[in-house]
Protein backbone atom coordinates (compact mmCIF):
# COMPACT_ATOMS: atom_id res chain seq x y z
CA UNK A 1 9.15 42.69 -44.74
CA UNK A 2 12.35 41.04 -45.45
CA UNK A 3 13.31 37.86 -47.25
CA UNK A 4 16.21 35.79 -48.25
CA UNK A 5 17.91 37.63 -51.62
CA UNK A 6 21.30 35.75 -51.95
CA UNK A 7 21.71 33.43 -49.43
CA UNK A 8 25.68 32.95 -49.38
CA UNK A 9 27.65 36.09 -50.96
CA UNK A 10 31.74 35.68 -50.40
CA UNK A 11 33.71 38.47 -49.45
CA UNK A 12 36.47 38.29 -51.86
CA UNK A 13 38.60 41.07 -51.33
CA UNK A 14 39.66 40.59 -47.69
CA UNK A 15 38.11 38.43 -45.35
CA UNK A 16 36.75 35.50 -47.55
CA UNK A 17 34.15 35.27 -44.84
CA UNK A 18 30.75 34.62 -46.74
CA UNK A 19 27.56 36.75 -45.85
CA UNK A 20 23.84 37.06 -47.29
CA UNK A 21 21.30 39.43 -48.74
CA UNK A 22 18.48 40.20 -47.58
CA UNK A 23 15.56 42.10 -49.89
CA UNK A 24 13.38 44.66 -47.69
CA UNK A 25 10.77 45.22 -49.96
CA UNK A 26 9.23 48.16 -48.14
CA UNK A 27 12.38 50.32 -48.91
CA UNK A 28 13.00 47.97 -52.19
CA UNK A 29 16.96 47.70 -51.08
CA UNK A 30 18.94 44.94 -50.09
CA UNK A 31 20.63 44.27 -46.68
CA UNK A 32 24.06 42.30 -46.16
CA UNK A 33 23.54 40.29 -43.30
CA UNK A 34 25.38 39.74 -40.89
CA UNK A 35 26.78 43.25 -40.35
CA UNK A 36 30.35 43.63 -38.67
CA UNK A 37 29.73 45.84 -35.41
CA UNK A 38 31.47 48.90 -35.05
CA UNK A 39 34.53 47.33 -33.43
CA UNK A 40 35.37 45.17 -36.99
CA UNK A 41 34.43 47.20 -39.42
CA UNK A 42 37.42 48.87 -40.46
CA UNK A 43 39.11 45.38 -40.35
CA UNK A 44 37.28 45.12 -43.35
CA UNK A 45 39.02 47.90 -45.49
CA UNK A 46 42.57 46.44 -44.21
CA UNK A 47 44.05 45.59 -47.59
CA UNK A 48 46.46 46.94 -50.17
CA UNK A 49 43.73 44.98 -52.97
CA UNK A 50 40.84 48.07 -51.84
CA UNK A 51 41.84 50.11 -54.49
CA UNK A 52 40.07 53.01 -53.64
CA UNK A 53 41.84 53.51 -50.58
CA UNK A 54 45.62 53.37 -52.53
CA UNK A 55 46.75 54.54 -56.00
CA UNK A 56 48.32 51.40 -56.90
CA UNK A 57 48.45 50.44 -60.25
CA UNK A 58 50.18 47.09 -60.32
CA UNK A 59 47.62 44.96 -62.10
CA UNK A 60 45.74 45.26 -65.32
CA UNK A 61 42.79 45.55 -64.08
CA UNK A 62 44.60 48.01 -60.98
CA UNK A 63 46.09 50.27 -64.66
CA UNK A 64 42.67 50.30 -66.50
CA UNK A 65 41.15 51.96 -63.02
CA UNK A 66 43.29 54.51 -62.70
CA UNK A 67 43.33 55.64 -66.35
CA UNK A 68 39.70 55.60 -66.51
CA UNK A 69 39.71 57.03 -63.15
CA UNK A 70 41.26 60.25 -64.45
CA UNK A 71 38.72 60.66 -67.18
CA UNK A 72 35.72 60.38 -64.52
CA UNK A 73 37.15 62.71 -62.14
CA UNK A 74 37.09 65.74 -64.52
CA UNK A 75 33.41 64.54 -65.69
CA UNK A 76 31.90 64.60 -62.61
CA UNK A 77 33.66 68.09 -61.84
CA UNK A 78 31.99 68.66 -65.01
CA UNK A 79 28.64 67.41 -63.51
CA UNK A 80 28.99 70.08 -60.69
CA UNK A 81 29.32 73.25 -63.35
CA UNK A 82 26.77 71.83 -65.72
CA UNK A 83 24.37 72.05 -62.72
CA UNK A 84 25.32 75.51 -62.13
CA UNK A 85 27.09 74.36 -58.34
CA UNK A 86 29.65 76.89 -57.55
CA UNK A 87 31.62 77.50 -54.47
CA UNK A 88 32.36 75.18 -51.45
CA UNK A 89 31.86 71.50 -52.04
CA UNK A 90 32.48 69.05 -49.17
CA UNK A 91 33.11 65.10 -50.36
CA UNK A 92 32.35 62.19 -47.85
CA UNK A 93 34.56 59.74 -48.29
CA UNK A 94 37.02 61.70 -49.84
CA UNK A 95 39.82 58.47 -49.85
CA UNK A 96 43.10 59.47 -51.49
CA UNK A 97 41.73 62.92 -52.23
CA UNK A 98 41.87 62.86 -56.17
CA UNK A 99 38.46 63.74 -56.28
CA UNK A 100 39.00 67.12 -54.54
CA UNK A 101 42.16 67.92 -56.04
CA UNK A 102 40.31 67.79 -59.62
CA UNK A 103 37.31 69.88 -58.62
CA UNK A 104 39.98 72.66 -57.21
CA UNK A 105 41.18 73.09 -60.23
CA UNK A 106 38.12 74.15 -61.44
CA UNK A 107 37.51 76.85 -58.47
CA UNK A 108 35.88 75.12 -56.08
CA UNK A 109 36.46 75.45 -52.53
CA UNK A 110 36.87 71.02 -51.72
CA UNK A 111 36.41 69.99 -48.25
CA UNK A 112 37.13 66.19 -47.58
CA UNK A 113 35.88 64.08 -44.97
CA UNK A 114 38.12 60.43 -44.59
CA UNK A 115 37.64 58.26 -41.93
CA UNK A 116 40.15 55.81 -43.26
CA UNK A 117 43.51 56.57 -41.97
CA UNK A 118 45.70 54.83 -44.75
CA UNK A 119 43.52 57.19 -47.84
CA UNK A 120 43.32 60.25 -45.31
CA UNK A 121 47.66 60.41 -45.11
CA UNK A 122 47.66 60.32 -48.38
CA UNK A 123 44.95 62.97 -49.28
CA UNK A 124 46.82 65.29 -46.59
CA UNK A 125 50.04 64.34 -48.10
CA UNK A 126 48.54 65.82 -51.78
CA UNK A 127 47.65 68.87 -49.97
CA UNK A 128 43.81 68.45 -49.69
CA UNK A 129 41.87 70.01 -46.99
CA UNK A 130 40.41 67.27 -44.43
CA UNK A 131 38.30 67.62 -41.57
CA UNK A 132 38.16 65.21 -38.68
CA UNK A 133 34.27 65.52 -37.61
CA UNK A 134 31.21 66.83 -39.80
CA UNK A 135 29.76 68.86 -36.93
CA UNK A 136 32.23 71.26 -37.48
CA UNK A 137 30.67 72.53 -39.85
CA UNK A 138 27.58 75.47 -39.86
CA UNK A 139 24.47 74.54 -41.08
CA UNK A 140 23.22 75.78 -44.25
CA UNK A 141 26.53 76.50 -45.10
CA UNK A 142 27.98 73.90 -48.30
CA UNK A 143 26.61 74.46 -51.85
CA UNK A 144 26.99 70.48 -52.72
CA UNK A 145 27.59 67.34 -50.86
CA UNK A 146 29.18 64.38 -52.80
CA UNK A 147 29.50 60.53 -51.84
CA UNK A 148 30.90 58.88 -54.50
CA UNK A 149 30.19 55.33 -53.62
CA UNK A 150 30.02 55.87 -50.01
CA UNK A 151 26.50 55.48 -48.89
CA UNK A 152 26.53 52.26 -49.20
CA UNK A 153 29.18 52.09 -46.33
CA UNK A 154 27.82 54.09 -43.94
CA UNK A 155 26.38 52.09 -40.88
CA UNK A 156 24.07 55.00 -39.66
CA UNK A 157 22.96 56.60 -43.01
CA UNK A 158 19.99 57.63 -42.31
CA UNK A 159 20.90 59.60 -39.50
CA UNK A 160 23.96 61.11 -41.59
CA UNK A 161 21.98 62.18 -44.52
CA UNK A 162 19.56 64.45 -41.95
CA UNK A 163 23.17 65.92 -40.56
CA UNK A 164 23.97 66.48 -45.14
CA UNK A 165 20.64 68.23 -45.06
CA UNK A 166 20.90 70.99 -42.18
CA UNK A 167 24.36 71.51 -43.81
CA UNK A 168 23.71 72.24 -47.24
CA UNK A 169 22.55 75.42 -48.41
CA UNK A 170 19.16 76.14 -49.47
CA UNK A 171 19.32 75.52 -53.02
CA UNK A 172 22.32 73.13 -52.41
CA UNK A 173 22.53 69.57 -53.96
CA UNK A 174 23.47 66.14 -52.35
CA UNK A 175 25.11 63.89 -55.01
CA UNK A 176 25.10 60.76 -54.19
CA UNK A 177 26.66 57.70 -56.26
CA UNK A 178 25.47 53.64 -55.90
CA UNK A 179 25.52 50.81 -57.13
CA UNK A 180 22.67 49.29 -58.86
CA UNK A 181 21.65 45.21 -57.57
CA UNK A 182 18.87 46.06 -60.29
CA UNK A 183 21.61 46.38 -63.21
CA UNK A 184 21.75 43.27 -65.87
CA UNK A 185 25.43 42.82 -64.58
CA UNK A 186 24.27 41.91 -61.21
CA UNK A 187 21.45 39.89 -62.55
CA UNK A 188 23.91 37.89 -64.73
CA UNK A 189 27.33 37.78 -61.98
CA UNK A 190 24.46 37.20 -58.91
CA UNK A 191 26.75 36.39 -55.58
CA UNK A 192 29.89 36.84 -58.17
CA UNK A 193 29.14 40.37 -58.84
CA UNK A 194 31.63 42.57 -57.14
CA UNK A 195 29.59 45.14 -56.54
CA UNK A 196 28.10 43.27 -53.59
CA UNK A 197 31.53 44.20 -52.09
CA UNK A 198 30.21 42.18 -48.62
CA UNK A 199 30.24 43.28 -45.99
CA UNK A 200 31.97 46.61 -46.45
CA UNK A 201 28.38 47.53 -48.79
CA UNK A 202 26.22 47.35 -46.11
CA UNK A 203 23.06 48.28 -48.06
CA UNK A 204 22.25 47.98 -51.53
CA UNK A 205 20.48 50.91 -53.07
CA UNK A 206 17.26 50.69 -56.03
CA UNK A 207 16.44 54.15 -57.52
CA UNK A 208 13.33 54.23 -55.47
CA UNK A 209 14.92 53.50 -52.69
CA UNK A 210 17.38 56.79 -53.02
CA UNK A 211 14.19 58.46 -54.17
CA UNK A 212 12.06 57.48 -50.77
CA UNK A 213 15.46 58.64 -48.96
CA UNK A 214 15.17 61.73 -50.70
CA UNK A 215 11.56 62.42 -49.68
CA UNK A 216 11.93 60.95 -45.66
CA UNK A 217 14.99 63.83 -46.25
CA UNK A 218 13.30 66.92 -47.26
CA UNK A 219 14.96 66.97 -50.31
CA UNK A 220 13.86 67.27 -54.13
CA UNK A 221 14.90 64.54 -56.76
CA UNK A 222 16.56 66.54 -59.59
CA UNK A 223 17.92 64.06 -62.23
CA UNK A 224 19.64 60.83 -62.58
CA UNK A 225 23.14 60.21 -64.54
CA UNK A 226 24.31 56.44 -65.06
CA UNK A 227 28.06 56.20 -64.53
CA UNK A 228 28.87 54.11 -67.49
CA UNK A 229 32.56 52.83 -67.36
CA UNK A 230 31.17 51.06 -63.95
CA UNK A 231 29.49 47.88 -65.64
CA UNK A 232 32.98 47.21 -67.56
CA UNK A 233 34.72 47.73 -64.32
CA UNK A 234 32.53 45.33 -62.04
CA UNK A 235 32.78 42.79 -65.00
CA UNK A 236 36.21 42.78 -65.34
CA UNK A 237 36.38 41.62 -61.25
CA UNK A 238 33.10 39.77 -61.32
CA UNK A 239 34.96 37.31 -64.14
CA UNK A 240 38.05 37.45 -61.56
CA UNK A 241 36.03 36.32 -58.77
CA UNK A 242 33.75 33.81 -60.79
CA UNK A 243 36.76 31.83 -62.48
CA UNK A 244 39.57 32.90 -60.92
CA UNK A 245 41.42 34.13 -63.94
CA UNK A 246 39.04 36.89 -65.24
CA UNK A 247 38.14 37.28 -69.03
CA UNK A 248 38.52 41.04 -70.15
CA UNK A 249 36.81 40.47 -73.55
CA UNK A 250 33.67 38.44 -72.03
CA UNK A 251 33.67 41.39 -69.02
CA UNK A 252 33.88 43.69 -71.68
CA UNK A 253 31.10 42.61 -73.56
CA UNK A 254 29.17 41.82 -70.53
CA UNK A 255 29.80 45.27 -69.31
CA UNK A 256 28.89 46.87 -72.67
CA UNK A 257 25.49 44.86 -73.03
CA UNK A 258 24.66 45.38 -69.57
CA UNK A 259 24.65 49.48 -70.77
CA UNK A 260 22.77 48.57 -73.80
CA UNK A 261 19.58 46.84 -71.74
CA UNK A 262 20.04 50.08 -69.85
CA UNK A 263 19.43 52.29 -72.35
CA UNK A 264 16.15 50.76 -72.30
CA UNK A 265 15.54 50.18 -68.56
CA UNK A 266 17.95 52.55 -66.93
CA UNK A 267 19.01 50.00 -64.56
CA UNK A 268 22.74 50.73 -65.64
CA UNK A 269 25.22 49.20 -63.19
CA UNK A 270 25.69 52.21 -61.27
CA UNK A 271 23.91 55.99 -60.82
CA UNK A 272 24.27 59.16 -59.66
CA UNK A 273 21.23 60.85 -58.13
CA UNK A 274 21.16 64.83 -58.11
CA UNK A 275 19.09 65.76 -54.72
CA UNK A 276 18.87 69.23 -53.79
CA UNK A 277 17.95 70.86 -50.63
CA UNK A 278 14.64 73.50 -51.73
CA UNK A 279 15.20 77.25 -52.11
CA UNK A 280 13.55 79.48 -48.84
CA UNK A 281 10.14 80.73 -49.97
């Protein structure tokens, strides 16, 4: 069953075009609605203001994600050897390749997979190993999967996450990073929050909506991490897109309560979910 969630969500980054949300409370996620068909899509990511997909750092806000970008990368490289993941990792959504180039440096064997073309010329121009198509690659055959804030883009994700699963090794993990519509920063931005990100965020994930994926998905729900530096982040642009200005100190403190609450609820503004593949009996 679906109903009406947010019934007129802006797209602030590129389009202006507004959209809505739609709540399916079977799968407890949220829908944007209408969804750009195949053909527009990408028109969506055209933009030097996606920052993901550059390594600009023009604006303040543009300067405090990059430097705490830097800190992050290393600590989820550090998430990969605290879980005892060694050997070839292949990253979905790999844009600029930063993400790869940090984990090489601590001996894995990084495998990216861009569909953008503006973040793929750069990743290739840092030296980072792309591939063009996932089928390319054996089946049981990757130790860990990443998406760092990917899922959410993919129109066919259920069908992609079955093609993650006959990839990854037995004993492999799929770590996948999302935003959280359940997080007191979404609650208190509602169609400001920028985490929406309509209509490039096609779906908006719940932990027990990741966790039913996981099941459908043959795979075992290990642990979940909150990514804490998000909340501040999505403030900081949430108070852009709600005044027009943006107020660092009330994102800030927004950001900061919005972690507190979630020491309490875990609804922090974003999460990683560890899901790995089961070991052959």
């Amino acid at each position: 069953m679906k109903t009406p969630f947010l019934e007129s969500v802006n797209d602030f980054s590129v389009s202006h075009e507004k959209f809505s949300l739609e709540w399916n409370q079977q799968q407890d996620m949220l829908i944007t609605v209408p969804q750009p068909s195949s053909d527009t899509l990408s028109s969506y990511y055209q933009s030097e203001d996606y920052i993901s997909h550059t390594d600009h750092a023009r604006t303040l806000i543009e300067k405090l994600y990059q430097f705490v970008k830097r800190y992050t990368l290393k600590q989820k490289a550090k998430l990969l050897v605290n879980n005892n993941i060694r050997g070839t990792v292949l990253d979905v959504g790999a844009g600029t390749g930063d993400f790869l180039n940090v984990i090489n440096q601590f001996g894995f064997q990084g495998i990216g997979f861009e569909p953008g073309e503006k973040p793929r010329n750069k990743a290739i121009e840092k030296g980072i190993h792309l591939i063009d198509d996932l089928q390319v690659i054996e089946k049981d055959s990757v130790d860990a999967i990443t998406l760092w804030h990917v899922l959410e883009h993919i129109p066919d994700y259920e069908d992609q996450l079955k093609v993650f699963q006959a990839i990854l090794k037995p004993g492999g993990f799929l770590i996948i990073a999302v935003p959280n519509f359940k997080s007191f920063d979404a609650q208190h931005y509602k169609q400001y929050w920028a985490a929406y990100d309509v209509p490039r965020h096609l779906w908006h994930f719940s932990e027990p909506s990741i966790k039913r994926l996981a099941r459908e998905n043959g795979l075992m729900w290990e642990s979940t991490k909150p990514m804490w530096f998000d909340s501040f982040y999505v403030s900081m642009l949430s108070e852009k897109y709600q005044s027009g200005s943006g107020n660092v100190i009330k994102a800030f403190f927004v950001g900061l309560f919005s972690n507190i609450k979630a020491l309490f609820s875990s609804e922090y503004s974003s999460k990683i979910y560890l899901l790995k593949k089961p070991e052959l009996q």
